[in-house]
PDB file of N, CA and C in Angstrom:
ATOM      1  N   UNK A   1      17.888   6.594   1.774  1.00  0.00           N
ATOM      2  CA  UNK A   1      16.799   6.913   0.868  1.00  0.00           C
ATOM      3  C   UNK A   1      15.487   7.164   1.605  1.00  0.00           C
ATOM      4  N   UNK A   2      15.563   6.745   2.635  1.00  0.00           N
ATOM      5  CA  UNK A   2      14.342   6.922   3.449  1.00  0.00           C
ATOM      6  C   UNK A   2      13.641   8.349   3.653  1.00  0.00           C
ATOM      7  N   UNK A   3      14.467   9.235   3.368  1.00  0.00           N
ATOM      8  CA  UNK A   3      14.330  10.824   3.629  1.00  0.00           C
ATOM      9  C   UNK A   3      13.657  10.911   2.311  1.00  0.00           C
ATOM     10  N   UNK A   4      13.361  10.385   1.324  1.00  0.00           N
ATOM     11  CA  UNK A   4      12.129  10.541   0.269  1.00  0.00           C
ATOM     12  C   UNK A   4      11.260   9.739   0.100  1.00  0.00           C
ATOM     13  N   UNK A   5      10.926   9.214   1.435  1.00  0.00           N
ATOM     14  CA  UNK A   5      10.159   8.919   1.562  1.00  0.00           C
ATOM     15  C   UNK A   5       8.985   8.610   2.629  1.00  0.00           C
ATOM     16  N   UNK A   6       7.822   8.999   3.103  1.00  0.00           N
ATOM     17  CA  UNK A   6       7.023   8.779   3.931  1.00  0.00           C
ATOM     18  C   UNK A   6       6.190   7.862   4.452  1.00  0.00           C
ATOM     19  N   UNK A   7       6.036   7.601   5.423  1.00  0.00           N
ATOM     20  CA  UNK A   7       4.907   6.393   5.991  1.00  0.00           C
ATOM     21  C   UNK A   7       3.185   6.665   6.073  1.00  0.00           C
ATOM     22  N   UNK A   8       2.578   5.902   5.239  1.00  0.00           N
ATOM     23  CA  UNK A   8       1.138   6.223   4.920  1.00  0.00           C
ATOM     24  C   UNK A   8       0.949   5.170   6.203  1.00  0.00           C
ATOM     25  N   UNK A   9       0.027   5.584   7.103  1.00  0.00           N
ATOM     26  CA  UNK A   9      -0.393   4.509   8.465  1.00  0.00           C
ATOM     27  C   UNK A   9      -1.325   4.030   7.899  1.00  0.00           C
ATOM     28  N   UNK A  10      -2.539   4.563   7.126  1.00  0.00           N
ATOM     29  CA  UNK A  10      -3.109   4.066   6.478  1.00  0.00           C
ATOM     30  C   UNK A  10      -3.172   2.555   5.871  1.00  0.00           C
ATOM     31  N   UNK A  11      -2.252   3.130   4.560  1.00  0.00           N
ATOM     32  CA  UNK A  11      -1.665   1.947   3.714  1.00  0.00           C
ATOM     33  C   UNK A  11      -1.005   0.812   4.617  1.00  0.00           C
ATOM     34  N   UNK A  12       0.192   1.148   5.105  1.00  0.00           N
ATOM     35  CA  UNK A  12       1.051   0.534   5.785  1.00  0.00           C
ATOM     36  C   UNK A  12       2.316   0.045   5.278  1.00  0.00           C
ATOM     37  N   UNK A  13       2.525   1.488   4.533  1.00  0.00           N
ATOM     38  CA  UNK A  13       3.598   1.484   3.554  1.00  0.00           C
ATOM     39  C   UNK A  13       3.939   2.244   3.802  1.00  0.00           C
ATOM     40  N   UNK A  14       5.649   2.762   2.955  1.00  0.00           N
ATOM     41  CA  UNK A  14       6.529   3.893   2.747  1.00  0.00           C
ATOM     42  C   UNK A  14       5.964   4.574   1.668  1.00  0.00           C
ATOM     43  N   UNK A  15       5.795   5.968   1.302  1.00  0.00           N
ATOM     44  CA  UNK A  15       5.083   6.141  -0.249  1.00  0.00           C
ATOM     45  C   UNK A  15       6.195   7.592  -0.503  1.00  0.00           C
ATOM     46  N   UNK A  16       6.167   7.444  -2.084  1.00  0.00           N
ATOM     47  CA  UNK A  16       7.275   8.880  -1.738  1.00  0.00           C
ATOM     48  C   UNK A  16       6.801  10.106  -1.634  1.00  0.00           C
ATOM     49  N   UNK A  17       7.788  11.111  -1.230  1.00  0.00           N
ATOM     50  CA  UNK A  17       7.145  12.435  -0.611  1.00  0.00           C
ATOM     51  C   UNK A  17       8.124  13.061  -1.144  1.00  0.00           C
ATOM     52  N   UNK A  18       8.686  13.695  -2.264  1.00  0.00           N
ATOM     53  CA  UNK A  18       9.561  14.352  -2.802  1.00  0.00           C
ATOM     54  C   UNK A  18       9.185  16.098  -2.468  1.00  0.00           C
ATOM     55  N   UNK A  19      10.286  16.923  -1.737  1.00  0.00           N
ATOM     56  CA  UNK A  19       9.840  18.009  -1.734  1.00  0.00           C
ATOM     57  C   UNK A  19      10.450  19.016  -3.061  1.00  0.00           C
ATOM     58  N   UNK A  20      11.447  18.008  -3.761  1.00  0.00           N
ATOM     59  CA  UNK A  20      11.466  18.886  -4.883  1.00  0.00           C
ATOM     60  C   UNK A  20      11.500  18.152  -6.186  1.00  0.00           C
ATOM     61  N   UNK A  21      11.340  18.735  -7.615  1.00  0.00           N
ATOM     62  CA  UNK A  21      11.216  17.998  -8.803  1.00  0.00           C
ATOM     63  C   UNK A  21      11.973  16.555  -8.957  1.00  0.00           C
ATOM     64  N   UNK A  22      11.157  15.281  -9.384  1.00  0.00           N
ATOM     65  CA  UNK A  22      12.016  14.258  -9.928  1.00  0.00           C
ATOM     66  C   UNK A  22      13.309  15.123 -10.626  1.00  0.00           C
ATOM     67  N   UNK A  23      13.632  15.640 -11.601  1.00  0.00           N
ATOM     68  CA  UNK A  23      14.700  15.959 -12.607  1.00  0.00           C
ATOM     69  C   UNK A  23      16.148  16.274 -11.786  1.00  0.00           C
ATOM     70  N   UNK A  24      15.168  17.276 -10.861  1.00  0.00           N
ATOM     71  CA  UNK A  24      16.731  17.828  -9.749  1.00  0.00           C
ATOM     72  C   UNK A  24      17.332  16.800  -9.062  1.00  0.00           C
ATOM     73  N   UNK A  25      16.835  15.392  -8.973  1.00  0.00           N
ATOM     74  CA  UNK A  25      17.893  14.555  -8.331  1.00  0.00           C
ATOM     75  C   UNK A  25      18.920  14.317  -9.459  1.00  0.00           C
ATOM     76  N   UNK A  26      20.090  13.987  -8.757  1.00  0.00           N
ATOM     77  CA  UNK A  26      21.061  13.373  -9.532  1.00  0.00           C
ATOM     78  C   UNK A  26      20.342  11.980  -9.798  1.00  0.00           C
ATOM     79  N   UNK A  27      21.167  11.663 -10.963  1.00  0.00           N
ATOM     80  CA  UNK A  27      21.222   9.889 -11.385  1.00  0.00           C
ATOM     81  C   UNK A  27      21.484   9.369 -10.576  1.00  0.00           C
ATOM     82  N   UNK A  28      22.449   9.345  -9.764  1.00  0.00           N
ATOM     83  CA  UNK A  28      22.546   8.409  -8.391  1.00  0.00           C
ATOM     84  C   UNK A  28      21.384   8.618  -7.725  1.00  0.00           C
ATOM     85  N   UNK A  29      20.949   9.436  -6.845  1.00  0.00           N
ATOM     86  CA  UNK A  29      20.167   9.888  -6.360  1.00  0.00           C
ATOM     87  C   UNK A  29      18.615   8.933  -6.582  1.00  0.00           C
ATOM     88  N   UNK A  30      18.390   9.480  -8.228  1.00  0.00           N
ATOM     89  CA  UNK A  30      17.156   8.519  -8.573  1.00  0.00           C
ATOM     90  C   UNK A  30      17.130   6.897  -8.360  1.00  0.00           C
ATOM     91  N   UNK A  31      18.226   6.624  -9.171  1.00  0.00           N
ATOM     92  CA  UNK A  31      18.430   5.324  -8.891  1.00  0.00           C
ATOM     93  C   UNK A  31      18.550   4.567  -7.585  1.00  0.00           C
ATOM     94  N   UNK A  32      19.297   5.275  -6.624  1.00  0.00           N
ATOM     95  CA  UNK A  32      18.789   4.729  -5.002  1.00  0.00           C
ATOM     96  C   UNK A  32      17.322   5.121  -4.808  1.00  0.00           C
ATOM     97  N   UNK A  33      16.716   6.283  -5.225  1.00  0.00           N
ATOM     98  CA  UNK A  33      15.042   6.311  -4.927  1.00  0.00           C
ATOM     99  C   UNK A  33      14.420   5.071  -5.441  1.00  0.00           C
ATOM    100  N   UNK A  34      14.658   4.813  -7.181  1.00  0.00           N
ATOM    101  CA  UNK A  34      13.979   3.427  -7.601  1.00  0.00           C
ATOM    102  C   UNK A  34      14.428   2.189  -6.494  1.00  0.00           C
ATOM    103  N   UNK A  35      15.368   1.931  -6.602  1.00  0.00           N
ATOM    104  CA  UNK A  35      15.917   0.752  -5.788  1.00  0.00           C
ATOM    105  C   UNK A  35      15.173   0.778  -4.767  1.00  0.00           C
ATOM    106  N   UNK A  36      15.373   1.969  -3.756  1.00  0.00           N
ATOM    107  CA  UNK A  36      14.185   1.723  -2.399  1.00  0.00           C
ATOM    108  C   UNK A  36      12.890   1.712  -2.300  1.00  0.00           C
ATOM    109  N   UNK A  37      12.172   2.296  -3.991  1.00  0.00           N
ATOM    110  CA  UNK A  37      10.889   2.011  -4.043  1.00  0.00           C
ATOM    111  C   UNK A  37      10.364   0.392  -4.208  1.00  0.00           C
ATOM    112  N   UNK A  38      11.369  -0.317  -5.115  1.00  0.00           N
ATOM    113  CA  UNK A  38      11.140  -1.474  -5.806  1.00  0.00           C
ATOM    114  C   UNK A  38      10.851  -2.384  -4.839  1.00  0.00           C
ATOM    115  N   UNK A  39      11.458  -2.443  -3.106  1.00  0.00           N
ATOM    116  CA  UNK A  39      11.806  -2.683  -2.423  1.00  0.00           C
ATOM    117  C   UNK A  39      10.429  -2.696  -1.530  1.00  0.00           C
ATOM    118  N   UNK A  40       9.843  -1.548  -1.422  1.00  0.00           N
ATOM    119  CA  UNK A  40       8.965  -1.159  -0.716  1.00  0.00           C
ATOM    120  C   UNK A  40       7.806  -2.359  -1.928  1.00  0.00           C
ATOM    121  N   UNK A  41       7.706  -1.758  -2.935  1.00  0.00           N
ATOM    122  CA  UNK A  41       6.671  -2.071  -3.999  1.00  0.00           C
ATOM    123  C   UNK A  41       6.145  -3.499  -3.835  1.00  0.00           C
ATOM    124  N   UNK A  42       7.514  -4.148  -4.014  1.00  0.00           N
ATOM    125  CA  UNK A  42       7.876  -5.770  -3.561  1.00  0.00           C
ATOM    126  C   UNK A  42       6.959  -6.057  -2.907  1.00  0.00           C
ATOM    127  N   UNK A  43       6.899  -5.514  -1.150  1.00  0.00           N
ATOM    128  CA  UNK A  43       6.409  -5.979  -0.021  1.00  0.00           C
ATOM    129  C   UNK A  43       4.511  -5.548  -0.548  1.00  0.00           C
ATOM    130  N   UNK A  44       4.276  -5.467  -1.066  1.00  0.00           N
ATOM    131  CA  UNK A  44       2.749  -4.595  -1.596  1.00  0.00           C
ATOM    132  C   UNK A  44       2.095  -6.074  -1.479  1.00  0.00           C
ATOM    133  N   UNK A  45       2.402  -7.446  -2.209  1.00  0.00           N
ATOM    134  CA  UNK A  45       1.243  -8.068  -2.487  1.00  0.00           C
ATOM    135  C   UNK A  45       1.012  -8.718  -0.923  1.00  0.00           C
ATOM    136  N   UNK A  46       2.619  -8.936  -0.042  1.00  0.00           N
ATOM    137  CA  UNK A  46       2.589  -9.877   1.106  1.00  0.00           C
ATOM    138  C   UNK A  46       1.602  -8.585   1.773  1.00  0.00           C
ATOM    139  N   UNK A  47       1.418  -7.692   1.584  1.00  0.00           N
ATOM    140  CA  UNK A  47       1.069  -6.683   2.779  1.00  0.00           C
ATOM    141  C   UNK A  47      -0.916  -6.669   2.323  1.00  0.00           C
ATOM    142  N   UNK A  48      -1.110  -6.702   1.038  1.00  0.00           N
ATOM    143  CA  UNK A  48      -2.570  -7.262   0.760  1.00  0.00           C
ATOM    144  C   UNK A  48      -2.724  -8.639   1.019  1.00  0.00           C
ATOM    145  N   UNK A  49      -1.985  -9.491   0.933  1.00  0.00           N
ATOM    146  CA  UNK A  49      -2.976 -10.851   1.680  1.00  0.00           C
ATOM    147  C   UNK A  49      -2.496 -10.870   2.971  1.00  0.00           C
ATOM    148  N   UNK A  50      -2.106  -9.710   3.944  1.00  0.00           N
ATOM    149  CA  UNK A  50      -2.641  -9.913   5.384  1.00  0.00           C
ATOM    150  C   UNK A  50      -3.635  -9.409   5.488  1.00  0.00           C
ATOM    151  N   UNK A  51      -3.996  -8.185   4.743  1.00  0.00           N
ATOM    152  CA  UNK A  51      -5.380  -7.449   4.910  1.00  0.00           C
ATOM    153  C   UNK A  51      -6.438  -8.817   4.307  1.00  0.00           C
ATOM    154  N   UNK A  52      -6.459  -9.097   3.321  1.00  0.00           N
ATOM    155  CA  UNK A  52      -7.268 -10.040   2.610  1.00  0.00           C
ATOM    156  C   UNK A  52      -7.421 -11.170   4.415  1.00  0.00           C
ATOM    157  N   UNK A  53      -6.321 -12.129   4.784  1.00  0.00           N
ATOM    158  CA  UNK A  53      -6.522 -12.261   5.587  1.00  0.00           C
ATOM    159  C   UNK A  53      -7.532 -12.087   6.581  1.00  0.00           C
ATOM    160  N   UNK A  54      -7.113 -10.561   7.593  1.00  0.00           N
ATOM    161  CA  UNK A  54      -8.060  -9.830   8.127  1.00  0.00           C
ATOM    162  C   UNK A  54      -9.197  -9.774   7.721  1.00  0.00           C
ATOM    163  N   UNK A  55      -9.681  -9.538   6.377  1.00  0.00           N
ATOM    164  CA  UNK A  55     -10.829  -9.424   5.817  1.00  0.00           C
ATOM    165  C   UNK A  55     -11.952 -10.225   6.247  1.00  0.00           C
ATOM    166  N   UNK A  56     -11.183 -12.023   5.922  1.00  0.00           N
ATOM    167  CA  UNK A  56     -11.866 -13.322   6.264  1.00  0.00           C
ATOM    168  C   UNK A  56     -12.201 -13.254   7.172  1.00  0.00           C
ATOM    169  N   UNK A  57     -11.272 -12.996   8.578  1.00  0.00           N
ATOM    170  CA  UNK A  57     -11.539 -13.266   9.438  1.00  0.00           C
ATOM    171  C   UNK A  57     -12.963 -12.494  10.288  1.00  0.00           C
ATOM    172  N   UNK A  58     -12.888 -11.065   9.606  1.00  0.00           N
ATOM    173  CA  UNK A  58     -13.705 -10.638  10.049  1.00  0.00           C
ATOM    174  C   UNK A  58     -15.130 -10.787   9.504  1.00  0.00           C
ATOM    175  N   UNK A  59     -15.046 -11.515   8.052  1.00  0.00           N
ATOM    176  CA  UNK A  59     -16.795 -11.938   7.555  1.00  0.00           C
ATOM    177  C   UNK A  59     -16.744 -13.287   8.533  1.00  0.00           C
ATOM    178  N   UNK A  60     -15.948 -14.351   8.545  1.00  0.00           N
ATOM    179  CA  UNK A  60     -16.619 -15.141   9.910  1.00  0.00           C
ATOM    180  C   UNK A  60     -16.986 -14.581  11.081  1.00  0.00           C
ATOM    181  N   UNK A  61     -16.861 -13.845  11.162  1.00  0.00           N
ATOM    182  CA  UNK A  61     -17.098 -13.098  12.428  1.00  0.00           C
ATOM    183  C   UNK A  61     -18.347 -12.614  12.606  1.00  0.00           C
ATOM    184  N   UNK A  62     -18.337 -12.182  11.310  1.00  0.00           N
ATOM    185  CA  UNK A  62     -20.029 -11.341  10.878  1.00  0.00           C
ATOM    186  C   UNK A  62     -21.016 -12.252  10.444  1.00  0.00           C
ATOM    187  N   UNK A  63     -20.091 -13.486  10.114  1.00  0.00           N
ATOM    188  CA  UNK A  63     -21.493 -14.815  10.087  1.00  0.00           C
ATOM    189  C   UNK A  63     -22.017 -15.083  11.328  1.00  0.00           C
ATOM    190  N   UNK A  64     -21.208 -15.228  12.597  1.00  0.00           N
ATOM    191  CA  UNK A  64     -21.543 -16.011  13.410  1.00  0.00           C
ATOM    192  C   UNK A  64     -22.165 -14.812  14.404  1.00  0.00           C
ATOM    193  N   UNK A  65     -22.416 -12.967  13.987  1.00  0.00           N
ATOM    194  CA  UNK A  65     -22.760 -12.216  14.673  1.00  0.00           C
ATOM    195  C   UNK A  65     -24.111 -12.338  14.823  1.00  0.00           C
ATOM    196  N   UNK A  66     -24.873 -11.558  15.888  1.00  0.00           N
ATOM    197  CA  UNK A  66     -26.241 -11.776  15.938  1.00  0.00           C
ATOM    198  C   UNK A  66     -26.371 -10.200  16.722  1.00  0.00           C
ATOM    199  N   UNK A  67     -25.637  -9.314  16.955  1.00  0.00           N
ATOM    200  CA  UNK A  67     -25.838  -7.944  16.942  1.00  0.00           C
ATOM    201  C   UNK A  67     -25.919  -6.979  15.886  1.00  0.00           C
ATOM    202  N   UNK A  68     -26.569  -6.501  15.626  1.00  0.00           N
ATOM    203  CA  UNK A  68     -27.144  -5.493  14.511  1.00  0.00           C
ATOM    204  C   UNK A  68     -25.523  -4.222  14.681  1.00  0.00           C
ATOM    205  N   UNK A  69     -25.513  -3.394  15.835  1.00  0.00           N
ATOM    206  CA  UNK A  69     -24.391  -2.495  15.868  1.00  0.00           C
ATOM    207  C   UNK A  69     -23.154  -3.458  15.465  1.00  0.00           C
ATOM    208  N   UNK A  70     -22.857  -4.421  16.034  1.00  0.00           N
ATOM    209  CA  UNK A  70     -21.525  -5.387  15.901  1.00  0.00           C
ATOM    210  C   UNK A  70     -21.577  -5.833  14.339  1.00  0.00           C
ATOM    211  N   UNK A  71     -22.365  -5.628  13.644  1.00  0.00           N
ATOM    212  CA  UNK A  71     -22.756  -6.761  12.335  1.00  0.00           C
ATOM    213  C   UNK A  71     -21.844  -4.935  11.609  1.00  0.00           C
ATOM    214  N   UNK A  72     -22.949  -3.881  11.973  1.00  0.00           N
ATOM    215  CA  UNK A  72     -22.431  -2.268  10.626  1.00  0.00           C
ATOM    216  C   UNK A  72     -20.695  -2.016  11.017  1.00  0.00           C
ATOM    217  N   UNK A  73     -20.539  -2.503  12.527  1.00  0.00           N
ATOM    218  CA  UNK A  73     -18.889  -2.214  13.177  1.00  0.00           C
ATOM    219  C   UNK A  73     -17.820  -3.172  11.770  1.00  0.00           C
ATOM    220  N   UNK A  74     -18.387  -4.705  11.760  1.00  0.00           N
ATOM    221  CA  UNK A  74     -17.685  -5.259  11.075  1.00  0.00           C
ATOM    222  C   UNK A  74     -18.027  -5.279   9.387  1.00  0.00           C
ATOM    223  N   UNK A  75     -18.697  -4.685   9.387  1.00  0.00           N
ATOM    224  CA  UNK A  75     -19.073  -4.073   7.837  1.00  0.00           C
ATOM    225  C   UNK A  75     -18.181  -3.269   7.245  1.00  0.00           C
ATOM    226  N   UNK A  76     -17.905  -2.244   8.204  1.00  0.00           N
ATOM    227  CA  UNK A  76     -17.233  -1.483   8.099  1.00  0.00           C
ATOM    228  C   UNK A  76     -16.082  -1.403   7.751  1.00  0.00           C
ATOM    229  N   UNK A  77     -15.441  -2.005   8.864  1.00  0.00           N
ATOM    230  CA  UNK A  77     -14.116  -2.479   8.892  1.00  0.00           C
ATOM    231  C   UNK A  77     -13.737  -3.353   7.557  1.00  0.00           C
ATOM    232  N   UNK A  78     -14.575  -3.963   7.151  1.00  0.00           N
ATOM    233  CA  UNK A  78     -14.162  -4.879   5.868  1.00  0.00           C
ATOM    234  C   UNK A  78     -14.697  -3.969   4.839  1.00  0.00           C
ATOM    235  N   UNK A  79     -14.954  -2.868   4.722  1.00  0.00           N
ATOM    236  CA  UNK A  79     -15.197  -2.272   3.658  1.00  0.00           C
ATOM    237  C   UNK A  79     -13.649  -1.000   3.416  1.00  0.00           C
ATOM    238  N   UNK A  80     -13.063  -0.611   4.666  1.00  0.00           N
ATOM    239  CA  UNK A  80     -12.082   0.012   5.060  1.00  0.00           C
ATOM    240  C   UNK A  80     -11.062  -0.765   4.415  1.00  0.00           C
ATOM    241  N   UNK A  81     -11.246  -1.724   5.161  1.00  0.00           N
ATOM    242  CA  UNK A  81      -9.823  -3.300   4.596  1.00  0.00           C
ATOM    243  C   UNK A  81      -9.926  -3.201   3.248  1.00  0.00           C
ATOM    244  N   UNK A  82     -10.891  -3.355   2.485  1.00  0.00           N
ATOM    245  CA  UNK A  82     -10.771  -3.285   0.949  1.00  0.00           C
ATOM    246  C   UNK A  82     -10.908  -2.250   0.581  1.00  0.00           C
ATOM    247  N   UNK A  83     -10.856  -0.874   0.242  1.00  0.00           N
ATOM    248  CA  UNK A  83     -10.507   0.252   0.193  1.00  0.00           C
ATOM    249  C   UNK A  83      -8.622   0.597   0.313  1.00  0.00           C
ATOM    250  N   UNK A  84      -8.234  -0.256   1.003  1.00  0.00           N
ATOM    251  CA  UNK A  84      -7.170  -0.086   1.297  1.00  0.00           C
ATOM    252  C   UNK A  84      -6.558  -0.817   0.466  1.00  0.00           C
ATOM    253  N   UNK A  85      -6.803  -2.193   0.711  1.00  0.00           N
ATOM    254  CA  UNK A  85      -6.423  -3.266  -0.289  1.00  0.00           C
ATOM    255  C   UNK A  85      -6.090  -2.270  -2.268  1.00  0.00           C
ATOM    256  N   UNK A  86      -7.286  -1.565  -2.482  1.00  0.00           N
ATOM    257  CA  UNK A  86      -7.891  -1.377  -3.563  1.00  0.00           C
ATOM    258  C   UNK A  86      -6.691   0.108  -4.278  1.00  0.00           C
ATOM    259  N   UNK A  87      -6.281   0.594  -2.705  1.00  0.00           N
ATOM    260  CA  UNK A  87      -5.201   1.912  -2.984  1.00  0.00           C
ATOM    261  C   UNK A  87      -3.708   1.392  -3.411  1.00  0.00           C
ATOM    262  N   UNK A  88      -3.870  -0.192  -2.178  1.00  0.00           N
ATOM    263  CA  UNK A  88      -2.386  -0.365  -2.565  1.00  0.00           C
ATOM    264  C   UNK A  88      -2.250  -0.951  -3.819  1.00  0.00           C
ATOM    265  N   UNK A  89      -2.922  -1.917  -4.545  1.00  0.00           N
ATOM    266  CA  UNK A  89      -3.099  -2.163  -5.900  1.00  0.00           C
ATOM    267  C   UNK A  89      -2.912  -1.142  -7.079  1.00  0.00           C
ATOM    268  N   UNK A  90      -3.517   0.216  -6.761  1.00  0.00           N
ATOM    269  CA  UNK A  90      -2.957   1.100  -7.835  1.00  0.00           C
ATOM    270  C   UNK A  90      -1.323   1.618  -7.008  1.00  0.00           C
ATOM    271  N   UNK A  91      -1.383   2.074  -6.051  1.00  0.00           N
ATOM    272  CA  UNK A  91       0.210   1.678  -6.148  1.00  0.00           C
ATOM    273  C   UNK A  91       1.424   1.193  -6.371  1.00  0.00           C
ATOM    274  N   UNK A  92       1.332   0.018  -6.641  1.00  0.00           N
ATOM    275  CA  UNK A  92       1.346  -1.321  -7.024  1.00  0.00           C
ATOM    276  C   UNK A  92       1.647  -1.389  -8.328  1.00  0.00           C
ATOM    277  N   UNK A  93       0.806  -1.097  -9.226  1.00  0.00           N
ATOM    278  CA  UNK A  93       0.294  -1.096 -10.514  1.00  0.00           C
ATOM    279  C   UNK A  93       0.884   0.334 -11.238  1.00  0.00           C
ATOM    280  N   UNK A  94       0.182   1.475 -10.708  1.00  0.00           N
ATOM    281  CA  UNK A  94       1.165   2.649 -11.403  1.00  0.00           C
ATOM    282  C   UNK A  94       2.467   2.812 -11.386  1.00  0.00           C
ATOM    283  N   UNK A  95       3.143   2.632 -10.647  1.00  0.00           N
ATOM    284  CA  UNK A  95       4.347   3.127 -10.763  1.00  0.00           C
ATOM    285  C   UNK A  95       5.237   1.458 -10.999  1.00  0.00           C
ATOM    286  N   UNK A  96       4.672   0.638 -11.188  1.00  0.00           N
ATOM    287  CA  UNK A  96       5.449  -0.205 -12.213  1.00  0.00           C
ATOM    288  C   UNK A  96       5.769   0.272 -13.552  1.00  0.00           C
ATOM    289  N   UNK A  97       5.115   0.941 -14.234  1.00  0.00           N
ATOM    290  CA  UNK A  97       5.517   1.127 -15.630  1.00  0.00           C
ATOM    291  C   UNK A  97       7.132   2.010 -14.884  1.00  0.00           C
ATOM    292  N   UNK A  98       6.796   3.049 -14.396  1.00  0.00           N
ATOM    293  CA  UNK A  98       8.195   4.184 -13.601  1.00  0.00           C
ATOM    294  C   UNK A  98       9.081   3.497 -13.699  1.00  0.00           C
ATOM    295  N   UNK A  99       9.329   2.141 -13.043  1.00  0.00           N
ATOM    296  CA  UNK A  99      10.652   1.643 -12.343  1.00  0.00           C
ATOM    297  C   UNK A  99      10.886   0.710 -13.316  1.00  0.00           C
ATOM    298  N   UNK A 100       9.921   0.040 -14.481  1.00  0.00           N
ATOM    299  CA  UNK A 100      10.344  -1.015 -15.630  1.00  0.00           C
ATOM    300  C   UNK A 100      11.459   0.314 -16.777  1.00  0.00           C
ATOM    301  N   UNK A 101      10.791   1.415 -16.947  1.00  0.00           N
ATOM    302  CA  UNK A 101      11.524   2.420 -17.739  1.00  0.00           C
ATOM    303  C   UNK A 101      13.166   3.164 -17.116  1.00  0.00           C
ATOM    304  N   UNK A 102      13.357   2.747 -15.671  1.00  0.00           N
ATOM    305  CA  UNK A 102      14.245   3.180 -15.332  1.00  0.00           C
ATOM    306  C   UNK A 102      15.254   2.002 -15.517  1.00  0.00           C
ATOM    307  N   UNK A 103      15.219   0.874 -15.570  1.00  0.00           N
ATOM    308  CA  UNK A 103      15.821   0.142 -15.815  1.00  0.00           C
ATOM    309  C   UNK A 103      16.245  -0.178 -17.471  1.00  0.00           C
ATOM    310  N   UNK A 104      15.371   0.456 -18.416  1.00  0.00           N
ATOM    311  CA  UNK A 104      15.913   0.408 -19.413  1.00  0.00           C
ATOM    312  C   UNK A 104      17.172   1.086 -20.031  1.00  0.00           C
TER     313      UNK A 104
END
């Protein structure tokens, strides 16, 4: 199933990349796509509290900074981290309704 699907480096996920219509898969077909999404989807919240993680670590960091460039570097970065955090959540979130309806 992996062949429908792509690696966002970004995210730090698999996300799908279909080059042709949902409909044209077979039923098998879909159903191994859901299965390997659900899979991927799963890993979504462990993969936001490492970023969340990261996050912390880097506002202690920015407490105990006393460089002005080092203070906007780690600003940054924790504004990136949650941005990201914030994509995988609608990922997360949209395509749950998808995979609750395929199971019906």
């Amino acid at each position: 199933m992996k062949e429908y699907f792509k690696e966002d480096k970004r995210l730090g996920i698999l996300l799908p990349a279909f080059s042709t219509e949902w409909d044209t898969f077979s039923e098998e077909t879909q159903y191994g796509i859901l299965l390997h999404w659900e899979k991927i989807r799963g890993s979504i919240p462990d993969r936001i509290a490492d970023l969340e993680d990261l996050i912390n670590r880097k506002q202690a960091a920015l407490n105990d900074e006393a460089d002005f460039k080092q203070s906007c570097k780690l600003n940054s970065d924790i504004a990136e981290l949650a941005s990201i955090i914030n994509d995988l959540w609608l990922w997360y979130r949209t395509h749950q309704d998808v995979t609750a309806k395929a199971h019906m």
